[in-house]
Protein backbone atom coordinates (compact mmCIF):
# COMPACT_ATOMS: atom_id res chain seq x y z
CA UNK A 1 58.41 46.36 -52.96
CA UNK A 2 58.42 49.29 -55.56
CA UNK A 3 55.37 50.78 -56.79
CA UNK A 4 53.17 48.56 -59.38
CA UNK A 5 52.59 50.10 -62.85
CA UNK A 6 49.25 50.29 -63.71
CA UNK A 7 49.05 50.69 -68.01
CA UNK A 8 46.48 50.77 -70.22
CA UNK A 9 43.40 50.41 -67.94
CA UNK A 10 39.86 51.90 -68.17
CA UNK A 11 39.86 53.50 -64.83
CA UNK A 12 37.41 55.41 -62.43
CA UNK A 13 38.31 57.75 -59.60
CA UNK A 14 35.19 58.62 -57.58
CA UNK A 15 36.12 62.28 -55.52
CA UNK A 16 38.80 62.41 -58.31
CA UNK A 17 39.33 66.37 -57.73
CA UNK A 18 39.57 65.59 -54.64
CA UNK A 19 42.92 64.99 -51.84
CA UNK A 20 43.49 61.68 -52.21
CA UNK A 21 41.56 61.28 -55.70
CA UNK A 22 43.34 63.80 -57.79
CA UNK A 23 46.52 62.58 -56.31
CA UNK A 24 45.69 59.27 -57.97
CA UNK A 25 44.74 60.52 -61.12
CA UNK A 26 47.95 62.20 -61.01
CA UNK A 27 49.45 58.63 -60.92
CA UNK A 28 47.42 56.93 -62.92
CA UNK A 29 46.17 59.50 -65.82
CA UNK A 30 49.94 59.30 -67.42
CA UNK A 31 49.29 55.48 -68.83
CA UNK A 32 45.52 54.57 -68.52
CA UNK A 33 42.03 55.72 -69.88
CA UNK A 34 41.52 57.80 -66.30
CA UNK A 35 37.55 59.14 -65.54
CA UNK A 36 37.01 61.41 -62.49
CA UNK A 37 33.53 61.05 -60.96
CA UNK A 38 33.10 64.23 -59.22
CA UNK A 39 30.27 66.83 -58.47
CA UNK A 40 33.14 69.81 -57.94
CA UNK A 41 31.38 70.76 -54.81
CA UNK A 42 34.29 70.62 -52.96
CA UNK A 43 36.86 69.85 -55.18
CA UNK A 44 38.99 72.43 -57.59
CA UNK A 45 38.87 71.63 -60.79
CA UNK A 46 42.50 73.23 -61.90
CA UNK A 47 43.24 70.18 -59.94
CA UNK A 48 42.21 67.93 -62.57
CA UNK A 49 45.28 65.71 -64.71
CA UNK A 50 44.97 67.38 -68.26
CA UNK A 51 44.83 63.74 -69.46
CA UNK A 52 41.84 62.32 -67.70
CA UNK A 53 38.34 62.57 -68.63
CA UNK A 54 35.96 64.79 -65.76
CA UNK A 55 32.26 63.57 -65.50
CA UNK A 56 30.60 66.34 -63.64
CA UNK A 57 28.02 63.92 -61.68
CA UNK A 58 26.89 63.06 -58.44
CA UNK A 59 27.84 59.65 -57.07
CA UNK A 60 24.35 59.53 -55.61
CA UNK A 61 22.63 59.72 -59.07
CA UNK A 62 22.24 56.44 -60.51
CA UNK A 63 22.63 57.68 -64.10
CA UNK A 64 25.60 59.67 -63.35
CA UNK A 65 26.82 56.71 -61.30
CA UNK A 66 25.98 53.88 -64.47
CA UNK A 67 27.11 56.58 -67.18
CA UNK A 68 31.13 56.91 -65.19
CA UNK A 69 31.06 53.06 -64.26
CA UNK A 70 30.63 52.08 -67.61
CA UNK A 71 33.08 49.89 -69.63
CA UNK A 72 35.53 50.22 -66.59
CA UNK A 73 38.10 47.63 -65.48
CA UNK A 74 39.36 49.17 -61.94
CA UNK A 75 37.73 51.75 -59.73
CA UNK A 76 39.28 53.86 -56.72
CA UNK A 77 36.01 55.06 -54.27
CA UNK A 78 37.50 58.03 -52.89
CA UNK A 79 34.36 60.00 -53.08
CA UNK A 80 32.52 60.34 -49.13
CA UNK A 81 31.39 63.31 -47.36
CA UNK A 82 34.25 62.74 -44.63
CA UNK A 83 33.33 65.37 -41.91
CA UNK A 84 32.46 63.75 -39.12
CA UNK A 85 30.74 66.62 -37.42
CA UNK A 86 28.09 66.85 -40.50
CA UNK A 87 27.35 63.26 -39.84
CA UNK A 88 26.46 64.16 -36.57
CA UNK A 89 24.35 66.62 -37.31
CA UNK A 90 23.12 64.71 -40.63
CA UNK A 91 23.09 61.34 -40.22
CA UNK A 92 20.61 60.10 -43.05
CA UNK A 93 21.65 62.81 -45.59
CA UNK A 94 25.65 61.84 -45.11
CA UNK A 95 24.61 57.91 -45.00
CA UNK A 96 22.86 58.47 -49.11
CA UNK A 97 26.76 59.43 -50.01
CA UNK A 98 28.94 57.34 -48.03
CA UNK A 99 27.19 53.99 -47.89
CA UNK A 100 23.72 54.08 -50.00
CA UNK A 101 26.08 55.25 -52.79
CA UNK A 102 28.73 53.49 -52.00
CA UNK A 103 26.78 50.11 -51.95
CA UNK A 104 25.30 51.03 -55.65
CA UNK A 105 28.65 51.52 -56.55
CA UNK A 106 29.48 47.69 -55.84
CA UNK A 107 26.56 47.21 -57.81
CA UNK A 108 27.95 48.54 -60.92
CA UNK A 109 31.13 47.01 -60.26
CA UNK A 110 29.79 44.29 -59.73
CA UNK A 111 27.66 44.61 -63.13
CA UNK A 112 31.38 45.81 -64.79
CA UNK A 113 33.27 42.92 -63.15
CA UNK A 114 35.96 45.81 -62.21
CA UNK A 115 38.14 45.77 -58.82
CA UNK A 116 37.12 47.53 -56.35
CA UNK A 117 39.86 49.66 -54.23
CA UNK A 118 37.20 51.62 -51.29
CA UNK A 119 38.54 54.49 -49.02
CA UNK A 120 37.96 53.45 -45.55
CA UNK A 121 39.19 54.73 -42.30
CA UNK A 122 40.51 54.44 -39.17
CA UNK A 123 37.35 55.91 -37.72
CA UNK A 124 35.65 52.47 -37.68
CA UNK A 125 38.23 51.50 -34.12
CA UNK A 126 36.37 54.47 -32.75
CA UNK A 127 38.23 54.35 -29.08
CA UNK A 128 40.92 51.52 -29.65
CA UNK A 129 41.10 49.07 -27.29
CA UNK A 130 44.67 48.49 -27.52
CA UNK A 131 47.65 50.31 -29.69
CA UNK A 132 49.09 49.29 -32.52
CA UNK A 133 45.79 49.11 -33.61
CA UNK A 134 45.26 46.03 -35.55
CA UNK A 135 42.96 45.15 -38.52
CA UNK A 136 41.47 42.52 -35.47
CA UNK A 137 41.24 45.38 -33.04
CA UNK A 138 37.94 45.20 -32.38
CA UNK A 139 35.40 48.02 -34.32
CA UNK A 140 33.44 50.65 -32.42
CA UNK A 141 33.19 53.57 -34.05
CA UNK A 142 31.81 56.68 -31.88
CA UNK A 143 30.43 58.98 -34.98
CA UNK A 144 27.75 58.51 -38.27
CA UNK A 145 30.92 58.67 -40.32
CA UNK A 146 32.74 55.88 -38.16
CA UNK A 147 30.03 53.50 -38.62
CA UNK A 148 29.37 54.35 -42.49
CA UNK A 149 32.88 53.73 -43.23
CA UNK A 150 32.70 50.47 -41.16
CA UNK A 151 29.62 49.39 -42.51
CA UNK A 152 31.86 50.08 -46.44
CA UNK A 153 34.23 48.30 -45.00
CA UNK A 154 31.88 45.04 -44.44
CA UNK A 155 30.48 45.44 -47.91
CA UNK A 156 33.49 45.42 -50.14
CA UNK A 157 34.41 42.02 -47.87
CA UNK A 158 31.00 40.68 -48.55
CA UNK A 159 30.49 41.65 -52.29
CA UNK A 160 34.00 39.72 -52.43
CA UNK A 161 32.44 36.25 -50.64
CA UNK A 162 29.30 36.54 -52.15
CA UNK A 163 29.72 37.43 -55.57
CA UNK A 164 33.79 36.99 -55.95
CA UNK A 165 34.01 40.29 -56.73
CA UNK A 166 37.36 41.78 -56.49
CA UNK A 167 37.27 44.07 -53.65
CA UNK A 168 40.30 45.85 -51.22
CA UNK A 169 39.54 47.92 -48.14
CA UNK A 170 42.19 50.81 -46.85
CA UNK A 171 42.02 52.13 -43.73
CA UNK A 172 43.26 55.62 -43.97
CA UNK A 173 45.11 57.13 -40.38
CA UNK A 174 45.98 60.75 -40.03
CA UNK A 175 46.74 61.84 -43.74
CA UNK A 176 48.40 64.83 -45.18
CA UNK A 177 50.25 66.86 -47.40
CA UNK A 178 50.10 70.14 -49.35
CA UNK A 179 46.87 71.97 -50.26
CA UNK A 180 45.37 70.27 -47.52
CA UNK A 181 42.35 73.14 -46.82
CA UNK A 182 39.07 74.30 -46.03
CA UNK A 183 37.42 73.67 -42.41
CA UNK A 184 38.09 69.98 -41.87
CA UNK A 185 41.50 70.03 -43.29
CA UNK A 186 43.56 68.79 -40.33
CA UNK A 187 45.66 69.65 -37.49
CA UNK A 188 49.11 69.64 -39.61
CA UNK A 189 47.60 72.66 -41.94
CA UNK A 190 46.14 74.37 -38.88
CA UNK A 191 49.60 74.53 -37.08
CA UNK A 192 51.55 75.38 -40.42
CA UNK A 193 48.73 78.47 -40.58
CA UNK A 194 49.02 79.32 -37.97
CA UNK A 195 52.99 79.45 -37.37
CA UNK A 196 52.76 81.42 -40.58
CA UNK A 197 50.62 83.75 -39.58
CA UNK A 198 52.44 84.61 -36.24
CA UNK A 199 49.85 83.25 -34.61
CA UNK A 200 49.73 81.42 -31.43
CA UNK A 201 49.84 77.37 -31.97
CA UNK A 202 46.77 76.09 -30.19
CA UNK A 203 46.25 72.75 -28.97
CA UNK A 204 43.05 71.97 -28.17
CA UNK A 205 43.55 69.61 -24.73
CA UNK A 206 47.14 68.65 -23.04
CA UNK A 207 48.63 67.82 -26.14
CA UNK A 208 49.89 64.57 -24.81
CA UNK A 209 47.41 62.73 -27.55
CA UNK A 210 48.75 60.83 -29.99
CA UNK A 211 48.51 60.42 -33.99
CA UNK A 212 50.01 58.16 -36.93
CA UNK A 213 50.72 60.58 -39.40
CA UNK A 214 50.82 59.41 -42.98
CA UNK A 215 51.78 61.51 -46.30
CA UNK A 216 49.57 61.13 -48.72
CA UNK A 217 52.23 60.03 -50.89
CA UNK A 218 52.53 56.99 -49.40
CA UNK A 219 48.77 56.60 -49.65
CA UNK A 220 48.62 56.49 -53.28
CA UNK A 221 51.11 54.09 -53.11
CA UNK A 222 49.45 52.14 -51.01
CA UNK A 223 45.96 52.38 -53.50
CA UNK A 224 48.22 51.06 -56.44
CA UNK A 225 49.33 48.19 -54.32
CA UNK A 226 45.64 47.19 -53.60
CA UNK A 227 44.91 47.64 -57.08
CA UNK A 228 46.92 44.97 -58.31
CA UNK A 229 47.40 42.34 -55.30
CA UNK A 230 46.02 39.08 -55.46
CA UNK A 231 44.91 39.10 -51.59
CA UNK A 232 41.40 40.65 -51.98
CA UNK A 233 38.61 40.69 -49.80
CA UNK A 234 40.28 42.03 -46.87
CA UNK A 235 40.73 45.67 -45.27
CA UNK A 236 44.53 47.00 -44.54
CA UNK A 237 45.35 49.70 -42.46
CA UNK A 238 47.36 52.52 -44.31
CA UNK A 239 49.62 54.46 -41.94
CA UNK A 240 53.40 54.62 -40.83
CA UNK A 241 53.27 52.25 -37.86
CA UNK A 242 54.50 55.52 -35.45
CA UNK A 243 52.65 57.75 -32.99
CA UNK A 244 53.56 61.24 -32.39
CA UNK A 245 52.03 63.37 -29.92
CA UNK A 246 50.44 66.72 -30.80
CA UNK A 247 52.69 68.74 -28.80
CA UNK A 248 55.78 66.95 -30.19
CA UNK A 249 53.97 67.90 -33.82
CA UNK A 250 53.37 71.63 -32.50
CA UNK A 251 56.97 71.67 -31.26
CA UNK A 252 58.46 70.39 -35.10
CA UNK A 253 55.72 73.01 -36.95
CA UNK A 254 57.50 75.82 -35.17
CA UNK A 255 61.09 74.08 -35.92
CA UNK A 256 60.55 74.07 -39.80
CA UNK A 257 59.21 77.31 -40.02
CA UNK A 258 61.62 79.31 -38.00
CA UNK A 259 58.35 80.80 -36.54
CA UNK A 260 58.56 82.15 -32.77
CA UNK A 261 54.83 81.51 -32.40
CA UNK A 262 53.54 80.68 -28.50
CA UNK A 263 52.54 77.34 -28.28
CA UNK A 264 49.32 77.74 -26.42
CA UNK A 265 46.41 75.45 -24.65
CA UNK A 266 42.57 75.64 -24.68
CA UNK A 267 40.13 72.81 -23.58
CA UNK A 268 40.07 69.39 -25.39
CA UNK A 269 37.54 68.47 -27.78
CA UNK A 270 34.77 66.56 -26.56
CA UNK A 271 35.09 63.00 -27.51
CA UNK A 272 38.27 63.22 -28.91
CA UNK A 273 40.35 59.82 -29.60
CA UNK A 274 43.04 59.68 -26.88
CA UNK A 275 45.49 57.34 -29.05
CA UNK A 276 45.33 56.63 -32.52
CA UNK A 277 48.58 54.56 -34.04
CA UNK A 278 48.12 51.94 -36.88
CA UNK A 279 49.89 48.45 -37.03
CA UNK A 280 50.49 48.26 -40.61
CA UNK A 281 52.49 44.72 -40.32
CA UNK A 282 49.40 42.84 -42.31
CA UNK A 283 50.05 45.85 -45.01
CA UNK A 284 53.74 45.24 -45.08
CA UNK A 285 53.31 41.50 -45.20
CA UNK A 286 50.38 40.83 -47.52
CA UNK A 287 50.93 44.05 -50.10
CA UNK A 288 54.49 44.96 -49.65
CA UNK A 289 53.49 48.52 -48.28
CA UNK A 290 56.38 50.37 -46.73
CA UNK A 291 55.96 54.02 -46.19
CA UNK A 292 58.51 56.11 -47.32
CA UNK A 293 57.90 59.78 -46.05
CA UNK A 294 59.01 60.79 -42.57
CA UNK A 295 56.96 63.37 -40.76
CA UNK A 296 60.24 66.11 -40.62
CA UNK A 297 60.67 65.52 -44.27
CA UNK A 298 56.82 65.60 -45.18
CA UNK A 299 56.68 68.81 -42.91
CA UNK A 300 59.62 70.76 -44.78
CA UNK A 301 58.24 70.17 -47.90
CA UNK A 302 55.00 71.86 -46.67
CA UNK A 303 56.53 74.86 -46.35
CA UNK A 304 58.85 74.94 -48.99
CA UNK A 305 56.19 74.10 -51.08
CA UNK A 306 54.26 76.87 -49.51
CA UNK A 307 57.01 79.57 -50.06
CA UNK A 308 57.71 78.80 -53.49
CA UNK A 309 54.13 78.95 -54.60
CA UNK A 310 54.09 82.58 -52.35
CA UNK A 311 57.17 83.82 -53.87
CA UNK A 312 58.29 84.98 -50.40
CA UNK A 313 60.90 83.52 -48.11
CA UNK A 314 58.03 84.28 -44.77
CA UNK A 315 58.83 80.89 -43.42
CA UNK A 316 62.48 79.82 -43.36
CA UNK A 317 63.11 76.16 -43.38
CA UNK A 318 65.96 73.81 -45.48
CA UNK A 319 64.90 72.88 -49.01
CA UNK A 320 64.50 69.02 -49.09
CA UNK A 321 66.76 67.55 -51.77
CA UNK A 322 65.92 66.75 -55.55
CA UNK A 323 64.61 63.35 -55.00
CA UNK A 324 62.39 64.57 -51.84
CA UNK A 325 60.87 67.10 -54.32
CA UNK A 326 60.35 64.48 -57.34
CA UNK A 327 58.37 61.87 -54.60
CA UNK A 328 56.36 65.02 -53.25
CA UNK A 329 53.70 65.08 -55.88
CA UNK A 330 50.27 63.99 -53.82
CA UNK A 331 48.15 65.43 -51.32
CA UNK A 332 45.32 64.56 -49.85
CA UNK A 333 42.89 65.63 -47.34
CA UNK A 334 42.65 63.29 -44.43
CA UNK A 335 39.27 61.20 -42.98
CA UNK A 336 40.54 60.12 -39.95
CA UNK A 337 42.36 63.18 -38.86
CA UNK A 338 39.71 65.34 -39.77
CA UNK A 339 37.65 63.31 -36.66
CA UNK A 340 39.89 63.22 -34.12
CA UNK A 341 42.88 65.86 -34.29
CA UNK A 342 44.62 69.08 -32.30
């Protein structure tokens, strides 16, 4: 299925300067009335579409959160505080943003009669019991974060039983793709770092583990399918429907950067997800999701990208072809490999 146009909406993007929000504004801003809900804490605001409209707010304000909700017909909930080690160490203070907020969100959309498209994660299958993991799997998250987004998860469905309010859950996996930064920005951005640097490659346990990688291309897409199907109510995992181990991932960094970096070892995390790999059938089936970007092409354009916006050739690599370059317009900073990763 190609990619739904969405034209002349009112829409809201909460965490729109954000990865995976400002990658949807991108999409969007072109042909609807965008807003961006964001409190530029983290986010850069030279990331902002010059066509959308920025509300500096904090989802957690109810004014802030009534004055961007307004008038709206759509709304993408990106916004979350998605570390999973500050949930540990803040459980009630991460809980007011992703679910107390989160659930006054619904309100207002609920208020606004506008669809609903929430961020959720693949954090809520904590340990899986069994891979593919399905939407069925059975939930147990092991973090704050896991059980916020789960508890997200439950709302949207219920807001859509109760109240028949339009409502889609996505279940991010392991998500990436340029400008991917800052301390929880994910195991792909570490390696590229570090292979750039010269730097050893560290894996942080046997690096037999595995991961469903997903470009954040392909999430957007995957947003603008839930925004317009008619199968609402229900959570989809987002994801490629492949597992690749972090060694094999380590072994491809150094590949498509020419670096000679060590690959090198240190203890595993503690708690860390064994096996993470998404079915994505139901999302194939039910939305017509199909991702398009393979990990060796999403990994070239990484450092392309990098070495065109450095001006240097540091990192040698082959320059993916025109269309590769035209699809490569997203990033997005990932949830779920944030949690679990390297």
């Amino acid at each position: 299925m190609d990619t739904p146009a969405l034209t002349d909406r009112t829409v809201l993007v909460t965490g729109g300067l954000g990865f995976v929000g400002s990658h949807l504004v991108d999409a969007l801003a072109p042909d609807n009335d965008v807003r961006v809900l964001d409190d530029c804490s983290t986010g850069d605001r030279a990331s902002l579409h010059e066509e959308a409209t920025l509300i500096d707010g904090d989802i957690r304000e109810s004014a802030d959160l009534r004055h961007a909700t307004r008038g709206v017909d759509l709304i993408f909930h990106e916004a979350a505080v998605v570390s999973v080690e500050r949930s540990v160490d803040a459980p009630h203070e991460t809980n007011r943003t992703n679910l107390d907020a989160s659930l006054r969100l619904l309100e207002r959309a609920r208020e606004e009669d506008a669809r609903v498209v929430v961020a959720s994660s693949a954090a809520v299958y904590g340990h899986p019991s069994e891979l593919p993991v399905e939407e069925t799997t059975p939930v147990e998250p092991t973090s704050p974060y896991g059980v916020q987004k789960l508890a997200l998860d439950q709302y949207a469905r219920l807001y859509h039983d109760l109240y028949g309010l339009e409502t889609v859950a996505l279940r991010y996996f392991n998500i990436y793709g340029p400008r991917q930064q800052g301390p929880y920005s994910g195991v792909i951005s570490t390696f590229l770092e570090q292979a750039r640097a010269g730097e050893p490659i560290t894996i942080e346990g046997d690096g037999e583990q595995t991961r469903d990688f997903v470009h954040v291309e392909d999430v957007v897409r995957a947003n603008l399918l839930a925004a317009t199907t008619e199968h609402v109510g229900e959570a989809f995992n987002v994801g490629t429907g492949e597992r690749t181990s972090i060694e094999e991932l380590a072994e491809a960094t150094r590949e498509v950067t020419g670096s000679s970096s060590p690959i090198t070892h240190r203890d595993p995390r503690p708690g860390d997800i064994r096996h993470s790999g998404a079915d994505i059938s139901k999302a194939r089936r039910v939305l017509g999701f199909e991702p398009r970007v393979g990990l060796e092409t999403g990994l070239e354009e990484l450092v392309a990208r990098r070495r065109r916006q450095s001006g240097t050739e540091e990192l040698s690599t082959v320059e993916p072809d025109d269309e590769s370059k035209n699809e490569f317009e997203s990033e997005i900073e990932s949830e779920s490999e944030r949690e679990s990763l390297s």
